[in-house]
N, C-alpha and C. Protein backbone atom coordinates (compact mmCIF):
# COMPACT_ATOMS: atom_id res chain seq x y z
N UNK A 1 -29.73 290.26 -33.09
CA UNK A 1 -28.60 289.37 -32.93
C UNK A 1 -27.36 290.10 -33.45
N UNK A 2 -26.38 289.95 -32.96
CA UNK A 2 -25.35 290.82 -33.02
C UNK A 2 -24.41 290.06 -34.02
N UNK A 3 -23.35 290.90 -34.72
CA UNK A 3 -22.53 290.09 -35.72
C UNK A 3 -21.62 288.81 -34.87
N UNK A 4 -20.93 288.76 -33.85
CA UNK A 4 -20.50 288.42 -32.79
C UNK A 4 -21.37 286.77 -32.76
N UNK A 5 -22.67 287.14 -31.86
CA UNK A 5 -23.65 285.91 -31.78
C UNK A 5 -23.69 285.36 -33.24
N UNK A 6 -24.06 285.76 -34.39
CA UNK A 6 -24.06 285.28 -35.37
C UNK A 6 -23.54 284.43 -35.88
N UNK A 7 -22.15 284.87 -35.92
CA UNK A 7 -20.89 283.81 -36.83
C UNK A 7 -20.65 282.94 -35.86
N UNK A 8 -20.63 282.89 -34.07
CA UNK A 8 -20.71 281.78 -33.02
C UNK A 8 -21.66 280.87 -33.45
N UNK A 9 -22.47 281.54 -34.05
CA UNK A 9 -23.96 280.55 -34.03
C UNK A 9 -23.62 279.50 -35.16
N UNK A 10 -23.41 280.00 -36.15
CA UNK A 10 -23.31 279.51 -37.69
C UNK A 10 -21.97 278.71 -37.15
N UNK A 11 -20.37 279.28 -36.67
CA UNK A 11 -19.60 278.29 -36.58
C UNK A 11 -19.94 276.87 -35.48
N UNK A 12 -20.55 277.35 -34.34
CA UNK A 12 -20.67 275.96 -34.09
C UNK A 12 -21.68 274.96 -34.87
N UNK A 13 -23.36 275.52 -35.09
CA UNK A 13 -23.92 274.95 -35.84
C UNK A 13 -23.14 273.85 -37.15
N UNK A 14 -22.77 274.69 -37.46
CA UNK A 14 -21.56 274.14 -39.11
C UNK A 14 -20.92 272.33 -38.13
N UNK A 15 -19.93 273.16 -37.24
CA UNK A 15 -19.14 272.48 -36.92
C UNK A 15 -20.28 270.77 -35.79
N UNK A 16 -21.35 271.03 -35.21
CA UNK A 16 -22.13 269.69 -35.14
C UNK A 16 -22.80 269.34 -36.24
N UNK A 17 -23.03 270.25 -37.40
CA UNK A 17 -23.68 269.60 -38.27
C UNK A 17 -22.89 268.08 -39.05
N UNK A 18 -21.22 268.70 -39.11
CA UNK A 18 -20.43 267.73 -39.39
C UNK A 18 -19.98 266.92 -38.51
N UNK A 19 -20.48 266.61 -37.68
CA UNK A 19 -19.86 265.88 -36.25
C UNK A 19 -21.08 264.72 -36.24
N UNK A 20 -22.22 265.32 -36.24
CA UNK A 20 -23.00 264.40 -35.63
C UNK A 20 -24.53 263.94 -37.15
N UNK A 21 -24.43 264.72 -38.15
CA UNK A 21 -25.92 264.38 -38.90
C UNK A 21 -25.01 263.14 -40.16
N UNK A 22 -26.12 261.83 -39.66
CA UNK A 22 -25.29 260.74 -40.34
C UNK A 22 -25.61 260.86 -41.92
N UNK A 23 -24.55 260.73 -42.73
CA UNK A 23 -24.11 260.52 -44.07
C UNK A 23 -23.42 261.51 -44.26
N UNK A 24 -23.79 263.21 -43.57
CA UNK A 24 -22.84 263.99 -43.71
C UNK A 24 -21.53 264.13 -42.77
N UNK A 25 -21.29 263.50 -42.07
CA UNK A 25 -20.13 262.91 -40.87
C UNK A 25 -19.26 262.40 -41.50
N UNK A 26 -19.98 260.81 -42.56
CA UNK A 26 -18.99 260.12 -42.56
C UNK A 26 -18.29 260.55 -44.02
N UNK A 27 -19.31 261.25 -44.50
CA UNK A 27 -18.39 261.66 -45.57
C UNK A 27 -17.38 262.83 -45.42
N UNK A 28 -17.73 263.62 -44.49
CA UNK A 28 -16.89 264.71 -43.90
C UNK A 28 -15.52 264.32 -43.70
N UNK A 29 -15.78 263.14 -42.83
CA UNK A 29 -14.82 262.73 -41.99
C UNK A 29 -13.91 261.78 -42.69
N UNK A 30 -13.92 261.33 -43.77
CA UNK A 30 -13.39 260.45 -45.16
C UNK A 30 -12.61 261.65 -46.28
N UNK A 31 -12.88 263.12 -45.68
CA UNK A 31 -12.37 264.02 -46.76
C UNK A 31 -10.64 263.92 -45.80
N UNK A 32 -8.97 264.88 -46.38
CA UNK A 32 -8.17 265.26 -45.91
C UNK A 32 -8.67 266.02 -45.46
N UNK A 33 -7.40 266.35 -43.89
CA UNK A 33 -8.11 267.38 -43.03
C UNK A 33 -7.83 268.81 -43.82
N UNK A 34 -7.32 269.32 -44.59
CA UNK A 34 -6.98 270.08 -45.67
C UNK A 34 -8.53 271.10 -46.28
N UNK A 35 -8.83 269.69 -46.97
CA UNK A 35 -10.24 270.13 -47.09
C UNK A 35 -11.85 270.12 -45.91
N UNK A 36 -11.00 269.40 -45.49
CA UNK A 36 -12.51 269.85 -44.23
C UNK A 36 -12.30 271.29 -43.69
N UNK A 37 -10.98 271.73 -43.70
CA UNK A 37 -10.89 272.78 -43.22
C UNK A 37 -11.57 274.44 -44.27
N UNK A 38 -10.79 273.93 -45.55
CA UNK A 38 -11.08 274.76 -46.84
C UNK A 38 -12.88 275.11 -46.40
N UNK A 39 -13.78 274.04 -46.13
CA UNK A 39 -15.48 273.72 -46.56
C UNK A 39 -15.67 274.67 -45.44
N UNK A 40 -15.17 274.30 -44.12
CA UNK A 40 -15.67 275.34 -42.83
C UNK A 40 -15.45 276.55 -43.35
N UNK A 41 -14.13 277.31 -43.89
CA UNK A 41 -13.76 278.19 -44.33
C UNK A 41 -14.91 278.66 -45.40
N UNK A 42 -14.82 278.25 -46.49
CA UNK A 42 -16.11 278.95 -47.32
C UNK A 42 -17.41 278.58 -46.95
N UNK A 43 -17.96 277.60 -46.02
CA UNK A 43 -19.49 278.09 -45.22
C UNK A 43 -19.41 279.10 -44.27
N UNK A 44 -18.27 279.46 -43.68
CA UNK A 44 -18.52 280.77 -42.75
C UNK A 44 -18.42 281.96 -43.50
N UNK A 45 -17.53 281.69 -44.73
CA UNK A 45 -17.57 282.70 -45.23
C UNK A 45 -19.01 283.48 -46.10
N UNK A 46 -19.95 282.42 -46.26
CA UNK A 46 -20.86 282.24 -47.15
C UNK A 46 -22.34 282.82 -45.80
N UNK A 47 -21.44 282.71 -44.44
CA UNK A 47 -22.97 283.11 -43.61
C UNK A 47 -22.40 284.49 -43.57
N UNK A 48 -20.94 285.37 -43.06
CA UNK A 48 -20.97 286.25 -43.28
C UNK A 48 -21.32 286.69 -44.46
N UNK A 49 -20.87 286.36 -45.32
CA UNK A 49 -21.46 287.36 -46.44
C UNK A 49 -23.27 287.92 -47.09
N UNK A 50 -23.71 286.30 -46.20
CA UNK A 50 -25.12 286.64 -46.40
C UNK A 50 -25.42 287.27 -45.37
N UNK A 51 -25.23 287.49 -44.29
CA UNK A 51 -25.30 288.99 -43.29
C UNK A 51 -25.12 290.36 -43.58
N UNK A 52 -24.12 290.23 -44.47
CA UNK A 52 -23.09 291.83 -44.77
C UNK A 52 -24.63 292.10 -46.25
N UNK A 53 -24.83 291.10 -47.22
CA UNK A 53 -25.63 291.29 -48.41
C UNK A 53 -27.07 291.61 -47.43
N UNK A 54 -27.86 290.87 -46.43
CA UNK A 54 -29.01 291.28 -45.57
C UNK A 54 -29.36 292.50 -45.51
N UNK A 55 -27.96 292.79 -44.70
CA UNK A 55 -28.00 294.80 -44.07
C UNK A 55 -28.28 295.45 -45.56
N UNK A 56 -27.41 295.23 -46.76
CA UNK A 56 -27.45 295.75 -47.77
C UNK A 56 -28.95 295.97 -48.23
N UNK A 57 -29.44 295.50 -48.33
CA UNK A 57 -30.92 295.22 -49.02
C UNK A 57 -31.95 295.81 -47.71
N UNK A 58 -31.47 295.96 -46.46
CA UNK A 58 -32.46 296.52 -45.50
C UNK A 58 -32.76 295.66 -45.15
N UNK A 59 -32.59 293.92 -44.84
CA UNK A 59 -33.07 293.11 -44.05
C UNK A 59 -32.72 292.62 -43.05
N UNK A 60 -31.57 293.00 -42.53
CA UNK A 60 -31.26 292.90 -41.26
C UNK A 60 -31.86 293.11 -40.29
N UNK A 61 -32.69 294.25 -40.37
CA UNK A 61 -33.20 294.63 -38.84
C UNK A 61 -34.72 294.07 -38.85
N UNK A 62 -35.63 293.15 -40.11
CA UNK A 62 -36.78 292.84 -39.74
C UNK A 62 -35.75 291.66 -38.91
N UNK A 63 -34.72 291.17 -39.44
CA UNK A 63 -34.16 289.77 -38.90
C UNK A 63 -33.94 289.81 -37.53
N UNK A 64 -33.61 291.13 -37.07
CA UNK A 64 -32.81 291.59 -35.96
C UNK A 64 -31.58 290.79 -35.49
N UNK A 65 -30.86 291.04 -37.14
CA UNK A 65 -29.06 291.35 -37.20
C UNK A 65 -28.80 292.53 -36.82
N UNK A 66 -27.58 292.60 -35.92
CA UNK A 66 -27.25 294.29 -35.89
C UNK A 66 -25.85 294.17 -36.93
N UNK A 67 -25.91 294.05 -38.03
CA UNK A 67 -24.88 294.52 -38.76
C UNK A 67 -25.50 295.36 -39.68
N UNK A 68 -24.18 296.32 -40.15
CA UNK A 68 -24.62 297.89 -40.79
C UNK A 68 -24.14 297.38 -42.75
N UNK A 69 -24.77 297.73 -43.74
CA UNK A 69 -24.12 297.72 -44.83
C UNK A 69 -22.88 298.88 -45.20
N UNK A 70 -22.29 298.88 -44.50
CA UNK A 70 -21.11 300.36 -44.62
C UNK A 70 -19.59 299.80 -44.25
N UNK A 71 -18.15 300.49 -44.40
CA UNK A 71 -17.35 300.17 -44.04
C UNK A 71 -17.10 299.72 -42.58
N UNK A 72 -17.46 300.12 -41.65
CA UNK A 72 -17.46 299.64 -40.46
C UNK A 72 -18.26 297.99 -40.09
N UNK A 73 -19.31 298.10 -40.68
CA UNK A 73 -19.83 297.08 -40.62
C UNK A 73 -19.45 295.70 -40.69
N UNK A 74 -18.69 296.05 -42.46
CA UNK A 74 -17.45 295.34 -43.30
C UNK A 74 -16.45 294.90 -42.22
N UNK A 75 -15.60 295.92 -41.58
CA UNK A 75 -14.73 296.00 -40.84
C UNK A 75 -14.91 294.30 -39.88
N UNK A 76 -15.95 295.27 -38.82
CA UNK A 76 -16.53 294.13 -37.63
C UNK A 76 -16.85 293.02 -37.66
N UNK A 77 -17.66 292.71 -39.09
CA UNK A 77 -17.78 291.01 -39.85
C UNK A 77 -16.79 290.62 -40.11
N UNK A 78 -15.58 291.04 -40.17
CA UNK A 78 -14.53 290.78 -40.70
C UNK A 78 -13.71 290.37 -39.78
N UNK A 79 -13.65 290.94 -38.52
CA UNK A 79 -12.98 290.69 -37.01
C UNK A 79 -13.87 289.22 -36.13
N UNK A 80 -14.75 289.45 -36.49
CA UNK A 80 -15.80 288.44 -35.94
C UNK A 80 -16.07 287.29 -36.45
N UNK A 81 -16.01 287.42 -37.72
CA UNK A 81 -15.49 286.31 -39.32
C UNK A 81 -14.38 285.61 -38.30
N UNK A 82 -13.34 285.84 -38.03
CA UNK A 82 -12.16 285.31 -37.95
C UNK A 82 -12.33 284.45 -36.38
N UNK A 83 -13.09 285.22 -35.51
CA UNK A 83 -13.26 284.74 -33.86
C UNK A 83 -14.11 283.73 -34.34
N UNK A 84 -15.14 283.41 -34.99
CA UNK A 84 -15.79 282.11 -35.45
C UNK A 84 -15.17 281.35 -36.11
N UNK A 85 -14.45 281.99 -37.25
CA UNK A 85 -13.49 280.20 -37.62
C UNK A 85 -12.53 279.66 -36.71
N UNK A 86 -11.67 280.28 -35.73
CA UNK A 86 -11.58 279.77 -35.15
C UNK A 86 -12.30 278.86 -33.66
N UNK A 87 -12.96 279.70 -33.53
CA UNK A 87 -14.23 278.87 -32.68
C UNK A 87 -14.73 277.44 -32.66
N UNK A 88 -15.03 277.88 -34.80
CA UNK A 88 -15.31 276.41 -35.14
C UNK A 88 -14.42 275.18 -35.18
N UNK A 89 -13.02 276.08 -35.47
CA UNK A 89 -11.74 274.67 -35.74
C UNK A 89 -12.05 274.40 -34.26
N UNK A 90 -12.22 275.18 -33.29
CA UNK A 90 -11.67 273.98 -31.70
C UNK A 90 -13.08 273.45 -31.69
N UNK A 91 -14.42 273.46 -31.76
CA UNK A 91 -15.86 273.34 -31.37
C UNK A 91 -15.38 271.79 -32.27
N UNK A 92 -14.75 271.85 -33.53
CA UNK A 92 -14.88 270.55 -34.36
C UNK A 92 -14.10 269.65 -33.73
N UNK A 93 -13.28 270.14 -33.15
CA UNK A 93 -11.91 269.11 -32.53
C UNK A 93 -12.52 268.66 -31.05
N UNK A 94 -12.89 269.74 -30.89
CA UNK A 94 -13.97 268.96 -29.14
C UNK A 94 -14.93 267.65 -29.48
N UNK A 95 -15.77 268.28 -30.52
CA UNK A 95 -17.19 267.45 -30.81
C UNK A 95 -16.71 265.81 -31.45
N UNK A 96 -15.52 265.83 -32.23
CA UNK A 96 -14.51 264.98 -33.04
C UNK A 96 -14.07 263.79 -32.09
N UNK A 97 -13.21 264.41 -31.00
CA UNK A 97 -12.40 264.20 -29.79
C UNK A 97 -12.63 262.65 -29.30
């Protein structure tokens, strides 16, 4: 699975988990939009980083993540980090809608 598929996966996942699994909806949805935004923000940040820590330790590839523990790697999670949060802000505003 590629870094790319990954953070798609995790941002939309994230983003129906708060849309649709009841008690965590309505409390989601009872926070400012301020902080709903902040929570998406540090759970994506929290799946990249457990990707980037995976490769580190050599577990990426039983997982079959293709991310590298090296600067480039860093780099690309980092570009791809950003195409998933936004992903997720519109995936939440669709699912919301």
């Amino acid at each position: 699975m590629t870094a790319e598929t990954l953070t798609a996966v995790a941002g939309l996942v994230l983003s129906l988990l708060f849309s649709y699994v009841p008690g965590l909806n309505g409390w989601f949805d009872a926070l400012e939009s301020t902080y709903k935004r902040i929570i998406m923000l540090v759970l994506l940040i929290v799946v990249a980083g457990g990707a980037y820590a995976l490769a580190c330790v050599g577990a990426s590839e039983q997982l079959g993540l293709a991310v590298t523990c090296d600067y480039e790697g860093g780099v690309a999670l980092a570009r791809v980090f950003i195409a998933a949060l936004v992903a997720n802000q519109a995936a939440y505003a669709i699912t919301k809608g």
